[in-house]
C-alpha atoms as a PDB file:
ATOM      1  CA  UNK A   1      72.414  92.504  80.314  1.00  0.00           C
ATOM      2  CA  UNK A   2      74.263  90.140  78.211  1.00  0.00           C
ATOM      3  CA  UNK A   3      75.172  88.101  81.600  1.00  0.00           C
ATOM      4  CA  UNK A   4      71.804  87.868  82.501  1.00  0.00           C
ATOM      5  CA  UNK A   5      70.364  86.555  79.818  1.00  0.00           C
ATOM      6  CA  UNK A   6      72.787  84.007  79.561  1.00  0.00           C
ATOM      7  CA  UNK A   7      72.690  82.963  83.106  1.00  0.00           C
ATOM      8  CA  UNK A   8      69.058  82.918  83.370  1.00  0.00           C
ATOM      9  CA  UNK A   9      68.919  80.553  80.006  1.00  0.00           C
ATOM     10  CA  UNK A  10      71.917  77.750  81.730  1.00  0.00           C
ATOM     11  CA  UNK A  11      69.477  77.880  84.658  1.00  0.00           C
ATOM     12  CA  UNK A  12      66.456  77.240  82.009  1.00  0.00           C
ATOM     13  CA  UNK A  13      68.306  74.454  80.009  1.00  0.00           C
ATOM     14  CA  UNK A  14      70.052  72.537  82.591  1.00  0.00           C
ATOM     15  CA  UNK A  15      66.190  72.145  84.438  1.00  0.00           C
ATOM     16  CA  UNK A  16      64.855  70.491  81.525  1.00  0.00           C
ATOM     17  CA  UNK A  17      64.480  67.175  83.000  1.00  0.00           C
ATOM     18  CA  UNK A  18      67.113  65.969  80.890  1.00  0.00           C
ATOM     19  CA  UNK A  19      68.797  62.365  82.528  1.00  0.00           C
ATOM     20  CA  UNK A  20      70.905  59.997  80.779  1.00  0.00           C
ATOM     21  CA  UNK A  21      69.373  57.140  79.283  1.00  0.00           C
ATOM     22  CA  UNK A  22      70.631  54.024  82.110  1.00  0.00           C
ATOM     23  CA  UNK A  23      69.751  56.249  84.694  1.00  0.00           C
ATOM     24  CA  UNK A  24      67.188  53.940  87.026  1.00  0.00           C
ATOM     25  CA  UNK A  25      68.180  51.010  84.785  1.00  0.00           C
ATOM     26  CA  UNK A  26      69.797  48.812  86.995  1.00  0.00           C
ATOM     27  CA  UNK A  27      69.316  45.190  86.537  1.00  0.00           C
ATOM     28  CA  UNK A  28      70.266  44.040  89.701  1.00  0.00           C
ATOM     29  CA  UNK A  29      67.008  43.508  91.749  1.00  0.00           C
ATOM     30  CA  UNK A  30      65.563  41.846  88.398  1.00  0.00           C
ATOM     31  CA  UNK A  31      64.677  38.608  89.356  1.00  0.00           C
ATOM     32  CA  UNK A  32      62.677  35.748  87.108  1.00  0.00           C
ATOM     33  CA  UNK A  33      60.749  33.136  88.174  1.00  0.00           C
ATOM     34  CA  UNK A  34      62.832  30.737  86.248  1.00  0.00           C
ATOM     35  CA  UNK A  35      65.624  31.604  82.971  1.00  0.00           C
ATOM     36  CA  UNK A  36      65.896  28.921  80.221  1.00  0.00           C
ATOM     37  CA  UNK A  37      68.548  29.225  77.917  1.00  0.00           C
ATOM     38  CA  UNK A  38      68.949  27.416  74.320  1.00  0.00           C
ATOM     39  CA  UNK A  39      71.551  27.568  71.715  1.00  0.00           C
ATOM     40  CA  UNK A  40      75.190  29.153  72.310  1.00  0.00           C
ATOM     41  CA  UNK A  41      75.725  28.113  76.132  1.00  0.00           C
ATOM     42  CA  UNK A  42      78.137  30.583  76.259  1.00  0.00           C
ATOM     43  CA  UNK A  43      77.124  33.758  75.306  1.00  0.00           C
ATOM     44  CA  UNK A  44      73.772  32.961  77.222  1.00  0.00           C
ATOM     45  CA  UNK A  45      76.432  32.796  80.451  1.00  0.00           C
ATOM     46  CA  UNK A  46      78.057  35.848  79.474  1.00  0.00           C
ATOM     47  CA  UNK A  47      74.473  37.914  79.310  1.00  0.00           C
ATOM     48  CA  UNK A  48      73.273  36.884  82.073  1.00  0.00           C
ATOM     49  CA  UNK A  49      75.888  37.425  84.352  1.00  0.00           C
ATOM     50  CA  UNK A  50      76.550  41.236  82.856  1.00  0.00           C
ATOM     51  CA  UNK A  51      72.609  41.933  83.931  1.00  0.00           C
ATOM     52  CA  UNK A  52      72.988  39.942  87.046  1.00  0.00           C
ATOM     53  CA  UNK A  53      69.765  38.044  86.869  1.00  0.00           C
ATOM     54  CA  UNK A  54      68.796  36.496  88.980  1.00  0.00           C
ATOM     55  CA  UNK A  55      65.763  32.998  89.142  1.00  0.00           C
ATOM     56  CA  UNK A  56      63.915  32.992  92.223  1.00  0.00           C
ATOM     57  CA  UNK A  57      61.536  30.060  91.522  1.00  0.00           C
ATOM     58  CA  UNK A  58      59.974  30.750  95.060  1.00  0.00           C
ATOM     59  CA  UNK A  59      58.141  33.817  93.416  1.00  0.00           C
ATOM     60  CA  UNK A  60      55.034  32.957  91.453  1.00  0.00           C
ATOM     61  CA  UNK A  61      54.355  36.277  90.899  1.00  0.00           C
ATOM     62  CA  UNK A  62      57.616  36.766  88.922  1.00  0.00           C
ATOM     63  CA  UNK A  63      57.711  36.501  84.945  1.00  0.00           C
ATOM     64  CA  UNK A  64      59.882  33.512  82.707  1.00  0.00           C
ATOM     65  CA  UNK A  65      62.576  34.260  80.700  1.00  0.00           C
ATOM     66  CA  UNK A  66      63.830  32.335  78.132  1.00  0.00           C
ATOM     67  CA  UNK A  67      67.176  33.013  76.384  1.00  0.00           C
ATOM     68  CA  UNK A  68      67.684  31.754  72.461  1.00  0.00           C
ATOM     69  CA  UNK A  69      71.136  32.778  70.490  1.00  0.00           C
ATOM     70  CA  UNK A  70      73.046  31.702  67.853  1.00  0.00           C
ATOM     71  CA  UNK A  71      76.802  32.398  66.479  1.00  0.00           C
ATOM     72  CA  UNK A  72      78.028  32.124  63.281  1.00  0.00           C
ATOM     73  CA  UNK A  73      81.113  32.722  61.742  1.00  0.00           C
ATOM     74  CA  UNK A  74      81.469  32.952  57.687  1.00  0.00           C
ATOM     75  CA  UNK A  75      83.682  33.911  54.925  1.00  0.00           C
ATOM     76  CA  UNK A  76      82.968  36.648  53.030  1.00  0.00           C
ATOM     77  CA  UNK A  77      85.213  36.736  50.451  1.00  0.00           C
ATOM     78  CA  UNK A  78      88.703  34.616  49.320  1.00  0.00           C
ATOM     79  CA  UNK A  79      91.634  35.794  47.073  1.00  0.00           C
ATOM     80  CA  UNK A  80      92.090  33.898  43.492  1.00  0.00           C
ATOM     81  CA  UNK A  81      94.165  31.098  45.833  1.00  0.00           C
ATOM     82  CA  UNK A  82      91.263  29.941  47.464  1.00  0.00           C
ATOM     83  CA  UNK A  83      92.691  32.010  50.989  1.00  0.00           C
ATOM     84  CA  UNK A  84      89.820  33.956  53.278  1.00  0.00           C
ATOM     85  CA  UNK A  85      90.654  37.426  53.052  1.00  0.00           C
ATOM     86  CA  UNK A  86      87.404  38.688  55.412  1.00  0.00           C
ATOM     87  CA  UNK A  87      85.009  37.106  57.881  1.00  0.00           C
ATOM     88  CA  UNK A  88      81.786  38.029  59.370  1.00  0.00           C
ATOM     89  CA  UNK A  89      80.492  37.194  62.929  1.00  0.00           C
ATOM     90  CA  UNK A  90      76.999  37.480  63.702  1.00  0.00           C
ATOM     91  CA  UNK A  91      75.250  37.001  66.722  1.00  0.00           C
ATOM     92  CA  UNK A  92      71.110  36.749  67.304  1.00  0.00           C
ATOM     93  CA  UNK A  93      69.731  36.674  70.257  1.00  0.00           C
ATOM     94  CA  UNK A  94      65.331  35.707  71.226  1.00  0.00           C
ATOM     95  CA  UNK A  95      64.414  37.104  74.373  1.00  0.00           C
ATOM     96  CA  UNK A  96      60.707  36.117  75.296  1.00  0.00           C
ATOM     97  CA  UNK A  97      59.638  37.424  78.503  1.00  0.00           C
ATOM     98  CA  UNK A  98      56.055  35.159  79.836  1.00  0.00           C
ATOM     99  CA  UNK A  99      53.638  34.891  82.454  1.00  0.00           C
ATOM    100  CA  UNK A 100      52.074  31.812  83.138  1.00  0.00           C
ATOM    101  CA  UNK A 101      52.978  30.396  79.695  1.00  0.00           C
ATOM    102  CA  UNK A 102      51.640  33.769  77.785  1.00  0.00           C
ATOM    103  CA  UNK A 103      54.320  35.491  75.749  1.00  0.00           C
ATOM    104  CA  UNK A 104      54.406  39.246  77.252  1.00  0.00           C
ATOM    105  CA  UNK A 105      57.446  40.161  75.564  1.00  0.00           C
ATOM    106  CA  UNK A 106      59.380  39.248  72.686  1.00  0.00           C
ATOM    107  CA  UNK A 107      62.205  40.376  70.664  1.00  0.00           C
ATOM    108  CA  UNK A 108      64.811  39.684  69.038  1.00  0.00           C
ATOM    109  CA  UNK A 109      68.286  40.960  68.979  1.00  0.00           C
ATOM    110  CA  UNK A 110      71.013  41.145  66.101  1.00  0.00           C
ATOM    111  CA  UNK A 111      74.522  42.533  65.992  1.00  0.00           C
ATOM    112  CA  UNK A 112      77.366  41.362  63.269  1.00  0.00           C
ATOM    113  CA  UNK A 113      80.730  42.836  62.116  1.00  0.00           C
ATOM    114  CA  UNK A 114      82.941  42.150  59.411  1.00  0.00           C
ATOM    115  CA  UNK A 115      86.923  42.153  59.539  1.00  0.00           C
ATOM    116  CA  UNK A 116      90.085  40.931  57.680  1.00  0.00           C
ATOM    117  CA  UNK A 117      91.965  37.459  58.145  1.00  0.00           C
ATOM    118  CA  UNK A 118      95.052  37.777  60.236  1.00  0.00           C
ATOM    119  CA  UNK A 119      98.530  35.396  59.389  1.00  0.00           C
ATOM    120  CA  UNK A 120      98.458  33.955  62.976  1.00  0.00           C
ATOM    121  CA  UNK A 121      95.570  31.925  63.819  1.00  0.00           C
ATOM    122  CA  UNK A 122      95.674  32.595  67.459  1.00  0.00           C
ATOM    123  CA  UNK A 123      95.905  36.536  67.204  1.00  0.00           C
ATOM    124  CA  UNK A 124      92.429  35.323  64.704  1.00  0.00           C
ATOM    125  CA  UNK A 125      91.019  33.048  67.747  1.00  0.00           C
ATOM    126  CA  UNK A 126      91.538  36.322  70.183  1.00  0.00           C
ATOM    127  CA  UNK A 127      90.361  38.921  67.729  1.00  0.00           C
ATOM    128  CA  UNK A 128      87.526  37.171  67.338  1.00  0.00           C
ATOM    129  CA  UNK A 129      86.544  36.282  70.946  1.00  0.00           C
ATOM    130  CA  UNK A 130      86.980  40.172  71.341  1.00  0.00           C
ATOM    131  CA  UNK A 131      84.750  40.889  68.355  1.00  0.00           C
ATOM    132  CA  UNK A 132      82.018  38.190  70.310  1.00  0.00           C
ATOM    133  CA  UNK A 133      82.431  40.132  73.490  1.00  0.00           C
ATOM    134  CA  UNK A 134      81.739  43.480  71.962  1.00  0.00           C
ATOM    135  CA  UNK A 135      78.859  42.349  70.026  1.00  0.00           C
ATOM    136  CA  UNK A 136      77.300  40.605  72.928  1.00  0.00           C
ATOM    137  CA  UNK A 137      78.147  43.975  75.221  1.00  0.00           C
ATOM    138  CA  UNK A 138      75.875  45.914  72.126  1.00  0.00           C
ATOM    139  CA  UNK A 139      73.392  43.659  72.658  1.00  0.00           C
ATOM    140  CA  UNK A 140      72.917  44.000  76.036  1.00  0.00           C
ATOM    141  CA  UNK A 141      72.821  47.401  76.336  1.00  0.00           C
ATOM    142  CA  UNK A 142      69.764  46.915  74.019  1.00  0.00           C
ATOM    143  CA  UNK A 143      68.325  44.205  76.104  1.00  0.00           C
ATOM    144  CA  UNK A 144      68.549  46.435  79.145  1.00  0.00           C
ATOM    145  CA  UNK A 145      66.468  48.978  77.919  1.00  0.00           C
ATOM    146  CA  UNK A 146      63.622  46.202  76.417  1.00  0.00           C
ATOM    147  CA  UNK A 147      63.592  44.435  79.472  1.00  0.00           C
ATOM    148  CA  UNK A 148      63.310  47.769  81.970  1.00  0.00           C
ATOM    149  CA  UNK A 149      60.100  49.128  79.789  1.00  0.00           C
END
């Protein structure tokens, strides 16, 4: 009795319509009539080439996109010496999506972390072009879903 009630209630839940949340999120037949981007060159590049967009100008029926982000990097606090002890990196990224100059769409996008100083400056410089990557990758999963719905 015991077996079929347990059975019979797998069978229930795993019909629930449950999918993950990506599921039919795939960015690469997204296409724009044309993609401006302004500020940080670089992690513009790096977004748009993890959702693949691509600018069919062709298309008049296809929406604008314009890209705006900005990067900063500050101290947060210093030792009696005068030293950094922790930094911050912040990135903020404006997405407006438009049709025929009207803004459809518009958000924007904000991700920072904070971490300790490190004695070698390089192993800094590569910690925090990781910490940029990661915060970018946050951000686009975000995107992904605001540009989908």
């Amino acid at each position: 009795m015991i077996k079929k009630i347990v059975i019979s209630a797998l069978i229930l839940l795993a019909s629930c319509g449950y999918q993950p949340l990506y599921v039919g999120m795939d960015m690469k037949d997204t296409g724009f009539k044309k993609i401006t981007v302004l500020g940080e060159k670089d992690i513009n590049r790096k977004i748009i080439s993890i959702l693949s967009l691509k600018e069919d100008e062709e298309n008049k029926t296809l929406n604008e996109i314009t890209f705006t982000s900005k990067k900063s990097i500050s101290e947060t606090s210093k030792n009696s010496k005068g030293q950094v002890l922790t930094f911050k990196t912040a990135i903020q990224i404006n997405i407006k999506i438009m049709n025929n100059q009207k803004v459809i769409k518009e958000r924007n996008f904000s991700e920072e972390f904070s971490y300790n100083n490190k004695e070698n400056k390089f192993d800094l410089r590569e910690y925090q072009n990781q910490i940029e990557n990661n915060l970018i990758n946050n951000i686009v999963e975000e995107l992904i879903v605001f540009i989908k719905t």
